[in-house]
N, C-alpha and C. Protein backbone atom coordinates (compact mmCIF):
# COMPACT_ATOMS: atom_id res chain seq x y z
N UNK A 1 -1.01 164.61 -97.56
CA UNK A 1 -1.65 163.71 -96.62
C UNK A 1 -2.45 162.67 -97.40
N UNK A 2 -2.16 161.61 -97.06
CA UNK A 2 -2.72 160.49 -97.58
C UNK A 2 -4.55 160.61 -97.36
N UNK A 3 -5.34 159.88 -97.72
CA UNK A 3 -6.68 159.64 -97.67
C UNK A 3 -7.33 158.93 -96.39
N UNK A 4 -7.77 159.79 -95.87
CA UNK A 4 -8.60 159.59 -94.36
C UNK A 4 -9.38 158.72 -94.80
N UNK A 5 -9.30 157.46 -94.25
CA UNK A 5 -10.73 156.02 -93.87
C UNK A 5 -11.42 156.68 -92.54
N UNK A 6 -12.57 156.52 -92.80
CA UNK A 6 -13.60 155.95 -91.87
C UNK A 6 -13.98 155.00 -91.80
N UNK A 7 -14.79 154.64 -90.52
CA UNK A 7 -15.36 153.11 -90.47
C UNK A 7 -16.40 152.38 -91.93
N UNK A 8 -16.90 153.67 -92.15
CA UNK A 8 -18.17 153.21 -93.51
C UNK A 8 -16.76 152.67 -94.40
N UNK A 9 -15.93 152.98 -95.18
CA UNK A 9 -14.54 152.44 -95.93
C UNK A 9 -14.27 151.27 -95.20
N UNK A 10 -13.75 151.09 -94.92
CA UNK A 10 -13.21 149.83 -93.93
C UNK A 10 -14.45 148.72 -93.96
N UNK A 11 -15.51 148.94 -93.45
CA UNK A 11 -16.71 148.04 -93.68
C UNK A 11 -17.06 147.57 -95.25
N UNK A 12 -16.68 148.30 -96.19
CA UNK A 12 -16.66 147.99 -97.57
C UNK A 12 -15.56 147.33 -98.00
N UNK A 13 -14.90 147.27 -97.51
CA UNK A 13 -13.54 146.44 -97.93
C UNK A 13 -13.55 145.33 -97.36
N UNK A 14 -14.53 144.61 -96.49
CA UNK A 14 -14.89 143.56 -96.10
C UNK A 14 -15.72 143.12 -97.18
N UNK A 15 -15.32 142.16 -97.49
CA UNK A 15 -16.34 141.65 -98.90
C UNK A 15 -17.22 140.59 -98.47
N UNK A 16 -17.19 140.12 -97.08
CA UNK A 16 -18.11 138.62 -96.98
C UNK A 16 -19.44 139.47 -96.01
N UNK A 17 -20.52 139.31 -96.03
CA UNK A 17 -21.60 140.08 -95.22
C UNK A 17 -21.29 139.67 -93.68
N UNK A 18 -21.37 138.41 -93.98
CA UNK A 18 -20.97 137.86 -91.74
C UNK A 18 -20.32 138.66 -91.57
N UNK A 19 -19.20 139.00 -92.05
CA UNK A 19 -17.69 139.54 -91.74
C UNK A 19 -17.90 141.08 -91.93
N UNK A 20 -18.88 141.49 -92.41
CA UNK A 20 -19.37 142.59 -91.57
C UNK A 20 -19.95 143.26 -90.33
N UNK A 21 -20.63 142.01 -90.74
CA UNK A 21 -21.93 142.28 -89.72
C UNK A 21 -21.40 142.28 -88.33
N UNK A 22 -20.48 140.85 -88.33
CA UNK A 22 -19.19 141.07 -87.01
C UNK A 22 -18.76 141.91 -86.87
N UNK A 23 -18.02 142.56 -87.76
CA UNK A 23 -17.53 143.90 -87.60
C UNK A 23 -18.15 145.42 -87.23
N UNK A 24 -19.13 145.47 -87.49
CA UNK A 24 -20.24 146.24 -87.15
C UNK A 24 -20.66 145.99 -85.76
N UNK A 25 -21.14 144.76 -85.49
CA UNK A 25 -21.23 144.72 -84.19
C UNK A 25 -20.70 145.13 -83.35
N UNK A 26 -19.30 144.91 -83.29
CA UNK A 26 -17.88 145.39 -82.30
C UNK A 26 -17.70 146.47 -82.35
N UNK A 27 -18.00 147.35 -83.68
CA UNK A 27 -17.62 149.05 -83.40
C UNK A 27 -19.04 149.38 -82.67
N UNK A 28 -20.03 148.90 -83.15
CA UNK A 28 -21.03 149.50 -82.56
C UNK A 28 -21.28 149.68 -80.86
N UNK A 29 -20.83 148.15 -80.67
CA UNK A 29 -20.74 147.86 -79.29
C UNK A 29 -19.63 149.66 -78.33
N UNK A 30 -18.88 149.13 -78.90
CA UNK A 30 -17.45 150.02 -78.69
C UNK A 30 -17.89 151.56 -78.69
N UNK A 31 -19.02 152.48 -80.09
CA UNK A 31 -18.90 153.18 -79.58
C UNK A 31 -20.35 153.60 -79.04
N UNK A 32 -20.78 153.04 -78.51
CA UNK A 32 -22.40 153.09 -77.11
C UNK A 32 -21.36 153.52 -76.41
N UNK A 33 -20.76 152.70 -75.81
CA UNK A 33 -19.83 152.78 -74.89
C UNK A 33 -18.95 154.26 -74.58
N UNK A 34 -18.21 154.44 -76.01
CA UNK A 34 -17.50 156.09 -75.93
C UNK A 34 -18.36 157.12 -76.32
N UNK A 35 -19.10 157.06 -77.00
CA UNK A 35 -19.99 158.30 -77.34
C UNK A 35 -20.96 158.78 -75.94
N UNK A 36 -21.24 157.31 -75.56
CA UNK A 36 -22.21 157.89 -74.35
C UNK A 36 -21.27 158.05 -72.69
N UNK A 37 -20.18 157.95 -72.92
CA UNK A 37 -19.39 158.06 -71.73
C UNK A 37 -20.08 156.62 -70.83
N UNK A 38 -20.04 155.78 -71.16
CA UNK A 38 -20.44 154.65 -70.14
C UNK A 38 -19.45 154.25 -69.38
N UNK A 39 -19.05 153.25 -67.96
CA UNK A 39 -18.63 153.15 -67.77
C UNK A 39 -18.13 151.30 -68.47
N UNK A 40 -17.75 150.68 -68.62
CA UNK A 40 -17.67 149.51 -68.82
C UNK A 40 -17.88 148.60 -67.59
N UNK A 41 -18.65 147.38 -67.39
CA UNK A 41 -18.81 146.72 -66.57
C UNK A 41 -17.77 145.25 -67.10
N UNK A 42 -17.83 144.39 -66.00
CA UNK A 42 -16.66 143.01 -66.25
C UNK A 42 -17.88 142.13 -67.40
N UNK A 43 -18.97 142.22 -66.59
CA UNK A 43 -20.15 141.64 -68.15
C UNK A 43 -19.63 141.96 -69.46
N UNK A 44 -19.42 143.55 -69.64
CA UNK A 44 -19.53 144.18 -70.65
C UNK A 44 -18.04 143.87 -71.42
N UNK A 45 -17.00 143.81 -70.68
CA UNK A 45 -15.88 142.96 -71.10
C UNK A 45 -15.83 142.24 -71.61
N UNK A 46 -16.33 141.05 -71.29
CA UNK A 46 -16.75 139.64 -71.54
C UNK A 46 -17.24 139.74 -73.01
N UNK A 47 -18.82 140.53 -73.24
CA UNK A 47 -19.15 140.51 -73.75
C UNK A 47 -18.52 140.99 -75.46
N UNK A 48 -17.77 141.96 -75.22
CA UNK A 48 -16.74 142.37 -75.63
C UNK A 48 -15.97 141.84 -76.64
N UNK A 49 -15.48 141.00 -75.68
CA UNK A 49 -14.18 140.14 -76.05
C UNK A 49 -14.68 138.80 -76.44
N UNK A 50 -16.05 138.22 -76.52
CA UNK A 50 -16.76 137.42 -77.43
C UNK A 50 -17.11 137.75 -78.78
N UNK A 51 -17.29 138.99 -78.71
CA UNK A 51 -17.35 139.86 -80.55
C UNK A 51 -16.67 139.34 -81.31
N UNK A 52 -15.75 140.28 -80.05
CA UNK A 52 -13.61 140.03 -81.09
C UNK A 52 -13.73 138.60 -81.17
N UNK A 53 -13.94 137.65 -80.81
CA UNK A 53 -13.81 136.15 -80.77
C UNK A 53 -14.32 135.66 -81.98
N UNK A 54 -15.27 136.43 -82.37
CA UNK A 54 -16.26 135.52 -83.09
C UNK A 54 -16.04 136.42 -84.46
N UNK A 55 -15.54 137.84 -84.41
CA UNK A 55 -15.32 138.23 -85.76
C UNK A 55 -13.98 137.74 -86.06
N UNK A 56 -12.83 137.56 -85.05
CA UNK A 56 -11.44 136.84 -85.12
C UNK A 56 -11.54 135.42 -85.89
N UNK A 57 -13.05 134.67 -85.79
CA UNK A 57 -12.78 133.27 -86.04
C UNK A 57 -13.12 133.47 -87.76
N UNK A 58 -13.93 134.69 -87.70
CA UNK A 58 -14.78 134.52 -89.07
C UNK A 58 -13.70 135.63 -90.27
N UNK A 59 -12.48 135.65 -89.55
CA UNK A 59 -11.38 136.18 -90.50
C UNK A 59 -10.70 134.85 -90.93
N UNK A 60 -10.46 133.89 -90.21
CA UNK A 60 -9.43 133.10 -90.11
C UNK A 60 -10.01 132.25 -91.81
N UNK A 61 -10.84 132.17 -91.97
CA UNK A 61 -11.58 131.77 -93.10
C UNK A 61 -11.14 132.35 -94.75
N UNK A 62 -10.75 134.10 -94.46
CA UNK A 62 -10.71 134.58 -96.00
C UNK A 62 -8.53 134.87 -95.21
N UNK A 63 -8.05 134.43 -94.47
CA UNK A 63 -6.69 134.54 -94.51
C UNK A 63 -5.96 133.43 -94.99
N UNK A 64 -4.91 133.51 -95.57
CA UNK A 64 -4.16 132.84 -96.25
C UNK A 64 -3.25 131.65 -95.05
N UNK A 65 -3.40 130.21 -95.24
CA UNK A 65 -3.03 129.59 -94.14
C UNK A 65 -1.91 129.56 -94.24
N UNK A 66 -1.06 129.64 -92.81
CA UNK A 66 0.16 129.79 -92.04
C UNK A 66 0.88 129.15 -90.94
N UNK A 67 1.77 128.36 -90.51
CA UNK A 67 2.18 128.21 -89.12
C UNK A 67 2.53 129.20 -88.45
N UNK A 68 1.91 130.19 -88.81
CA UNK A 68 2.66 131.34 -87.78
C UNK A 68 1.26 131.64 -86.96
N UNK A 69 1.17 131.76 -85.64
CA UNK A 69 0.40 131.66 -84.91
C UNK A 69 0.21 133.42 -84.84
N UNK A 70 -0.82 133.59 -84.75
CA UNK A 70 -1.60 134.98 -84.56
C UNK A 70 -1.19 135.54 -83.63
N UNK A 71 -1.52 135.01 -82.33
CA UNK A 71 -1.58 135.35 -81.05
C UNK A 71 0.10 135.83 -80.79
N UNK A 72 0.93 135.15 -81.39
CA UNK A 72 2.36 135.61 -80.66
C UNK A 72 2.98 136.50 -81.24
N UNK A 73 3.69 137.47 -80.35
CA UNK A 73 4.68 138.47 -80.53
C UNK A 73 6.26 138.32 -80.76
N UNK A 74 6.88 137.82 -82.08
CA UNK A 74 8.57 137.36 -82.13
C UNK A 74 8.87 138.92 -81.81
């Protein structure tokens, strides 16, 4: 069996601090949410999916540029 990551691994292999700290945010967010059995509200969605937005923009920076669009599925 290959070598189990956890989140602490994964957060180290981010080498830029923003691009942590984004990242941190979003798991953190994520697990309030599962650890404490919450329910999710449409706010909390939102809110959510502004994380991903904003750690999504602050990748686009250390990725190698492409015409191949992110978003689509060939």
């Amino acid at each position: 069996m290959g070598k189990e990551f956890i989140l602490r691994d994964f957060i180290r292999q981010l080498k830029n601090p923003e691009t942590q700290l984004d990242f941190r945010k979003i798991t953190t967010f994520y697990e309030r949410k599962w650890f404490n059995n919450e329910i999710s509200t449409a706010k909390d969605a939102l809110l959510y999916e502004q994380k991903c937005q904003i750690f999504k923009s602050s990748l686009t920076n250390f990725l190698p540029t492409s015409n191949t669009n992110m978003n689509t599925i060939e």
